[in-house]
N, C-alpha and C. Protein backbone atom coordinates (compact mmCIF):
# COMPACT_ATOMS: atom_id res chain seq x y z
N UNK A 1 221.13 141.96 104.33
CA UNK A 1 222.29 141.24 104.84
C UNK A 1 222.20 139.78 104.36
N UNK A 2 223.58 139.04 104.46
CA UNK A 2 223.63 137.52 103.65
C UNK A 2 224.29 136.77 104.64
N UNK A 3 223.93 135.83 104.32
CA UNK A 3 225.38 134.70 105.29
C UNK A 3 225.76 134.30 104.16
N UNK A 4 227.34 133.87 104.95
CA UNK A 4 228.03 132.58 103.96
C UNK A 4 227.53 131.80 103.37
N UNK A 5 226.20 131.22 103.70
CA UNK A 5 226.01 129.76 102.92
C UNK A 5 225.56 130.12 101.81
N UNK A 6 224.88 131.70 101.72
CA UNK A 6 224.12 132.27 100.61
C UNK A 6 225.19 132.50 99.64
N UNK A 7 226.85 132.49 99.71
CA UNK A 7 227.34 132.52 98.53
C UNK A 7 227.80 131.54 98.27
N UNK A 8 227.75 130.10 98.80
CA UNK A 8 228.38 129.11 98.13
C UNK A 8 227.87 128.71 96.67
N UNK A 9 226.51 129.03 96.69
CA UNK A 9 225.63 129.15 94.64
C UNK A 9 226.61 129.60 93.65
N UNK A 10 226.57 130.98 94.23
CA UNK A 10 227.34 131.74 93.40
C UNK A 10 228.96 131.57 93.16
N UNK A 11 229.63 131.38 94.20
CA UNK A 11 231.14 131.08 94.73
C UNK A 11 231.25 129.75 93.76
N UNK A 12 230.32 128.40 94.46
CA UNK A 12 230.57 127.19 92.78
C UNK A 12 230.20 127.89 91.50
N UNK A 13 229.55 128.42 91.25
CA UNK A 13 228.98 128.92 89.79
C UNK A 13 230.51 129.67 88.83
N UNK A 14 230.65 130.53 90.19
CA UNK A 14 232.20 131.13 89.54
C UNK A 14 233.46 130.12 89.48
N UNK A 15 233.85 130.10 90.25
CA UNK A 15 234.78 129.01 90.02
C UNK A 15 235.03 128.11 89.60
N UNK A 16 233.63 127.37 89.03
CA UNK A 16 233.98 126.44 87.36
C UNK A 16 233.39 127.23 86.21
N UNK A 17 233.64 128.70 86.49
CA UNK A 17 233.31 129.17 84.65
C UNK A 17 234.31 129.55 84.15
N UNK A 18 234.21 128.28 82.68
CA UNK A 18 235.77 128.17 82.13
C UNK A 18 235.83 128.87 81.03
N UNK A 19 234.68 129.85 80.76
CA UNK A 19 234.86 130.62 79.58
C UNK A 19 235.52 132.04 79.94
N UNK A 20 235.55 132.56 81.36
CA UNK A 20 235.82 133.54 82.00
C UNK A 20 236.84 133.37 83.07
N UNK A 21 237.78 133.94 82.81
CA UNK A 21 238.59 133.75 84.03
C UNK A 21 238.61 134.46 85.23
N UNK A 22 238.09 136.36 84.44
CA UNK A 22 237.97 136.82 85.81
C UNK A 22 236.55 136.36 86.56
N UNK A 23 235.88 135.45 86.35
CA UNK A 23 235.03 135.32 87.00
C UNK A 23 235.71 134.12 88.45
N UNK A 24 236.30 133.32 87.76
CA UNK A 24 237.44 132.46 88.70
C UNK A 24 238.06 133.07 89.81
N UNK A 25 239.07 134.33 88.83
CA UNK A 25 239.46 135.20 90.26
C UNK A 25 238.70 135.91 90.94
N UNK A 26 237.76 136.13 90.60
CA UNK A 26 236.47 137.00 91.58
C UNK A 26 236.18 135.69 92.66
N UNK A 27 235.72 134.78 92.50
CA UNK A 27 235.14 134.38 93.39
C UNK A 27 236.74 133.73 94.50
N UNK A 28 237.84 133.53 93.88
CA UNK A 28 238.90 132.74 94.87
C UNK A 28 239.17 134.21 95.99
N UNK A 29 239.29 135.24 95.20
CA UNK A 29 239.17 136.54 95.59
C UNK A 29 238.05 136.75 97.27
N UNK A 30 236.98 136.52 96.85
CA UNK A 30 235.92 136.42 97.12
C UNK A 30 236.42 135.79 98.36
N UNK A 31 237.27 134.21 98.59
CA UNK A 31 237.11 133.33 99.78
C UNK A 31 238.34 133.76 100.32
N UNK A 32 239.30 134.56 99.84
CA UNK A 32 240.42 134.93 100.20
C UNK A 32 239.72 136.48 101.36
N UNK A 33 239.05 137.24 100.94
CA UNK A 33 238.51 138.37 101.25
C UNK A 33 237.81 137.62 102.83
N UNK A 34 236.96 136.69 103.03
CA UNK A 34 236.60 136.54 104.00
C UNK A 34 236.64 135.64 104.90
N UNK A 35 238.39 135.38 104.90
CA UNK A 35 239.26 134.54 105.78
C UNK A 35 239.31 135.51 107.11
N UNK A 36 239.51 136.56 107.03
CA UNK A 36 239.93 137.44 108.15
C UNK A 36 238.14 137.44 109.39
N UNK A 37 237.27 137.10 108.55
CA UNK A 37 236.22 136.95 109.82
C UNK A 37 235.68 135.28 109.66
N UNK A 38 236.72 134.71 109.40
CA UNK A 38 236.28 133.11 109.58
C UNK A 38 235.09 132.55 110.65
N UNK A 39 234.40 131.87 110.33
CA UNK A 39 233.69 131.44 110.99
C UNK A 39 233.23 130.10 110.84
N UNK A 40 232.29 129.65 111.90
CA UNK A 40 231.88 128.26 111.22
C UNK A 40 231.56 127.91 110.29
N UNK A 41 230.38 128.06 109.81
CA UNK A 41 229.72 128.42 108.45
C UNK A 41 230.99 127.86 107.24
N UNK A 42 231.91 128.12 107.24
CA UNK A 42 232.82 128.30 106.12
C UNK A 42 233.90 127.52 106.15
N UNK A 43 233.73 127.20 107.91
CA UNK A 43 235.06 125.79 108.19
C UNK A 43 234.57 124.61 107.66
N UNK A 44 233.08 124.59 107.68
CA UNK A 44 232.60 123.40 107.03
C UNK A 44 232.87 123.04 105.43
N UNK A 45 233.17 123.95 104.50
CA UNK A 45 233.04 123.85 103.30
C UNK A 45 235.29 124.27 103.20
N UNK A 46 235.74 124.52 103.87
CA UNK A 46 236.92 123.98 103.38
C UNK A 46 237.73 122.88 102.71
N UNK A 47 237.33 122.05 104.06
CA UNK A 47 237.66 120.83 102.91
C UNK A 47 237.88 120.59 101.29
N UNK A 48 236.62 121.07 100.94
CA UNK A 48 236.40 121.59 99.98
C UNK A 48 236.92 122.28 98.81
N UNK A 49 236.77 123.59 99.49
CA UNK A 49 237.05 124.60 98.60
C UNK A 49 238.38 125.09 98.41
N UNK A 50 239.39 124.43 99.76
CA UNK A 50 240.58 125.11 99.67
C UNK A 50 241.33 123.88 98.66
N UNK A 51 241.15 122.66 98.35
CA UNK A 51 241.75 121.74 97.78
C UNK A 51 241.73 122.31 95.93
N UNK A 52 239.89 122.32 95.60
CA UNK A 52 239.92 123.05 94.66
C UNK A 52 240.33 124.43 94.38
N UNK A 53 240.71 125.07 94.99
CA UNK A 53 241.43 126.64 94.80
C UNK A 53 243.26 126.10 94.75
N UNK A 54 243.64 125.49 95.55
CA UNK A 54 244.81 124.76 95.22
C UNK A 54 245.29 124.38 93.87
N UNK A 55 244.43 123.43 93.16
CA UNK A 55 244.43 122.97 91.76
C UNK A 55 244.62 124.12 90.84
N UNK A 56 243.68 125.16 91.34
CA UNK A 56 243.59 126.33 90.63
C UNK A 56 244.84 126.77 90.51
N UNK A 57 246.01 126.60 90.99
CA UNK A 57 247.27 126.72 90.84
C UNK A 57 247.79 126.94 89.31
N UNK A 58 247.49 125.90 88.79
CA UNK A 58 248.01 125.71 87.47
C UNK A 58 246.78 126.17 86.49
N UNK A 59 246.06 127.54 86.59
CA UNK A 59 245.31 127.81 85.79
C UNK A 59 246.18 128.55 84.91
N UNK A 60 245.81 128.78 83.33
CA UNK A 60 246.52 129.25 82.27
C UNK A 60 246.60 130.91 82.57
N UNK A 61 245.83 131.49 83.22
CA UNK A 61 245.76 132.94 83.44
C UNK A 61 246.89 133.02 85.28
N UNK A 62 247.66 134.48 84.54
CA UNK A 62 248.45 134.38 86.19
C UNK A 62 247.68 135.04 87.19
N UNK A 63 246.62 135.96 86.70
CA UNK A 63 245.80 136.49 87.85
C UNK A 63 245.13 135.66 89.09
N UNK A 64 244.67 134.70 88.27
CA UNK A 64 243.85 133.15 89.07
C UNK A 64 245.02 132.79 89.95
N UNK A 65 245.60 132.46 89.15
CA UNK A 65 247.39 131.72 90.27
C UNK A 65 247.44 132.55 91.28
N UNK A 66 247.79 134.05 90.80
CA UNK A 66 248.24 134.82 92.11
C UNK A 66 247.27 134.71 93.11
N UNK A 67 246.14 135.06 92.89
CA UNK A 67 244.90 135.08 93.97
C UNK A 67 244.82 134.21 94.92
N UNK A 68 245.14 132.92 94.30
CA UNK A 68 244.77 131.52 94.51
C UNK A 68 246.11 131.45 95.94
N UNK A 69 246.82 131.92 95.26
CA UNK A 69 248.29 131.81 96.27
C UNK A 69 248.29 132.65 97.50
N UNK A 70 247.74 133.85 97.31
CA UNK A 70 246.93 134.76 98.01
C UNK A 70 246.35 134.39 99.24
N UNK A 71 245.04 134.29 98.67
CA UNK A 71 243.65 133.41 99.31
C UNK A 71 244.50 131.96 99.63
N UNK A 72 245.07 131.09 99.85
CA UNK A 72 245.75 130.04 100.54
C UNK A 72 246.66 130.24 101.80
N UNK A 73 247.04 131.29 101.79
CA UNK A 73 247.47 132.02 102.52
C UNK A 73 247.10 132.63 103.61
N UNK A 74 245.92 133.27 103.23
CA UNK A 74 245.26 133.52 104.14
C UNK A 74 244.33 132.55 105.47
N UNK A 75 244.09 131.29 104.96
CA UNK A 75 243.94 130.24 105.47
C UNK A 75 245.58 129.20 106.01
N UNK A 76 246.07 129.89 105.97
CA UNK A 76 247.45 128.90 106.16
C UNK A 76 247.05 128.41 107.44
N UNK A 77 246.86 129.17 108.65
CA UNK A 77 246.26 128.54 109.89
C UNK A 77 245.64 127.26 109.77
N UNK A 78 244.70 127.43 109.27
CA UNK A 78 243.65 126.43 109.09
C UNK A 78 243.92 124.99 108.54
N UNK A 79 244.80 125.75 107.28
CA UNK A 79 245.45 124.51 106.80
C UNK A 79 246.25 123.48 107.43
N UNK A 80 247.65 124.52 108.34
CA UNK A 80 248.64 123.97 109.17
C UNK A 80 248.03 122.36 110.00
N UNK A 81 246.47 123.42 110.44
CA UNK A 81 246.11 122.42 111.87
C UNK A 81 245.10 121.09 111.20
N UNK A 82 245.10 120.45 110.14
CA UNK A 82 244.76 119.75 109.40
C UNK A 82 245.61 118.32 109.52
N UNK A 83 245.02 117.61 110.09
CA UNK A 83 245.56 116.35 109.98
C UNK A 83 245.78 115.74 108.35
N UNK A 84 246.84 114.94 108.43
CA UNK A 84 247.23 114.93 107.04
C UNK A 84 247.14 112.80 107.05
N UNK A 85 246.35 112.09 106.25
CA UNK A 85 246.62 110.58 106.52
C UNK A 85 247.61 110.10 105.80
């Protein structure tokens, strides 16, 4: 068995490899997949990760986009309750 923090290595590793794209959508995939058992662990690294998966918007491949739009989605909660300065 793993926790969350054990894939943030791998989760950054994928998501800036720019020679591969499905490796991009695997991992946005990846944070989209385990919105539905949110937990602490992972509220901490939003900030984060949902800004860069955002950007990911305008990646040249549409698979990444869709995912990305996906997986944002699935956090919309989270997002909503986000103070904005």
């Amino acid at each position: 068995m793993f926790d969350i923090p054990d894939l943030y290595p791998t989760l950054q590793q994928f998501l800036a490899d720019t020679q591969d794209w499905r490796n991009r959508e695997a991992a946005v995939m990846a944070l989209g997949a385990v919105a539905a058992g949110i937990n602490v662990d992972i509220n901490k690294q939003l900030p984060v990760l949902l800004p860069y998966v955002a950007q990911m918007l305008s990646d040249k491949h549409w698979p990444v986009r869709s995912i990305c739009c996906w997986t944002l989605s699935r956090y919309s909660k989270w997002i909503a309750a986000q103070e904005v300065l």
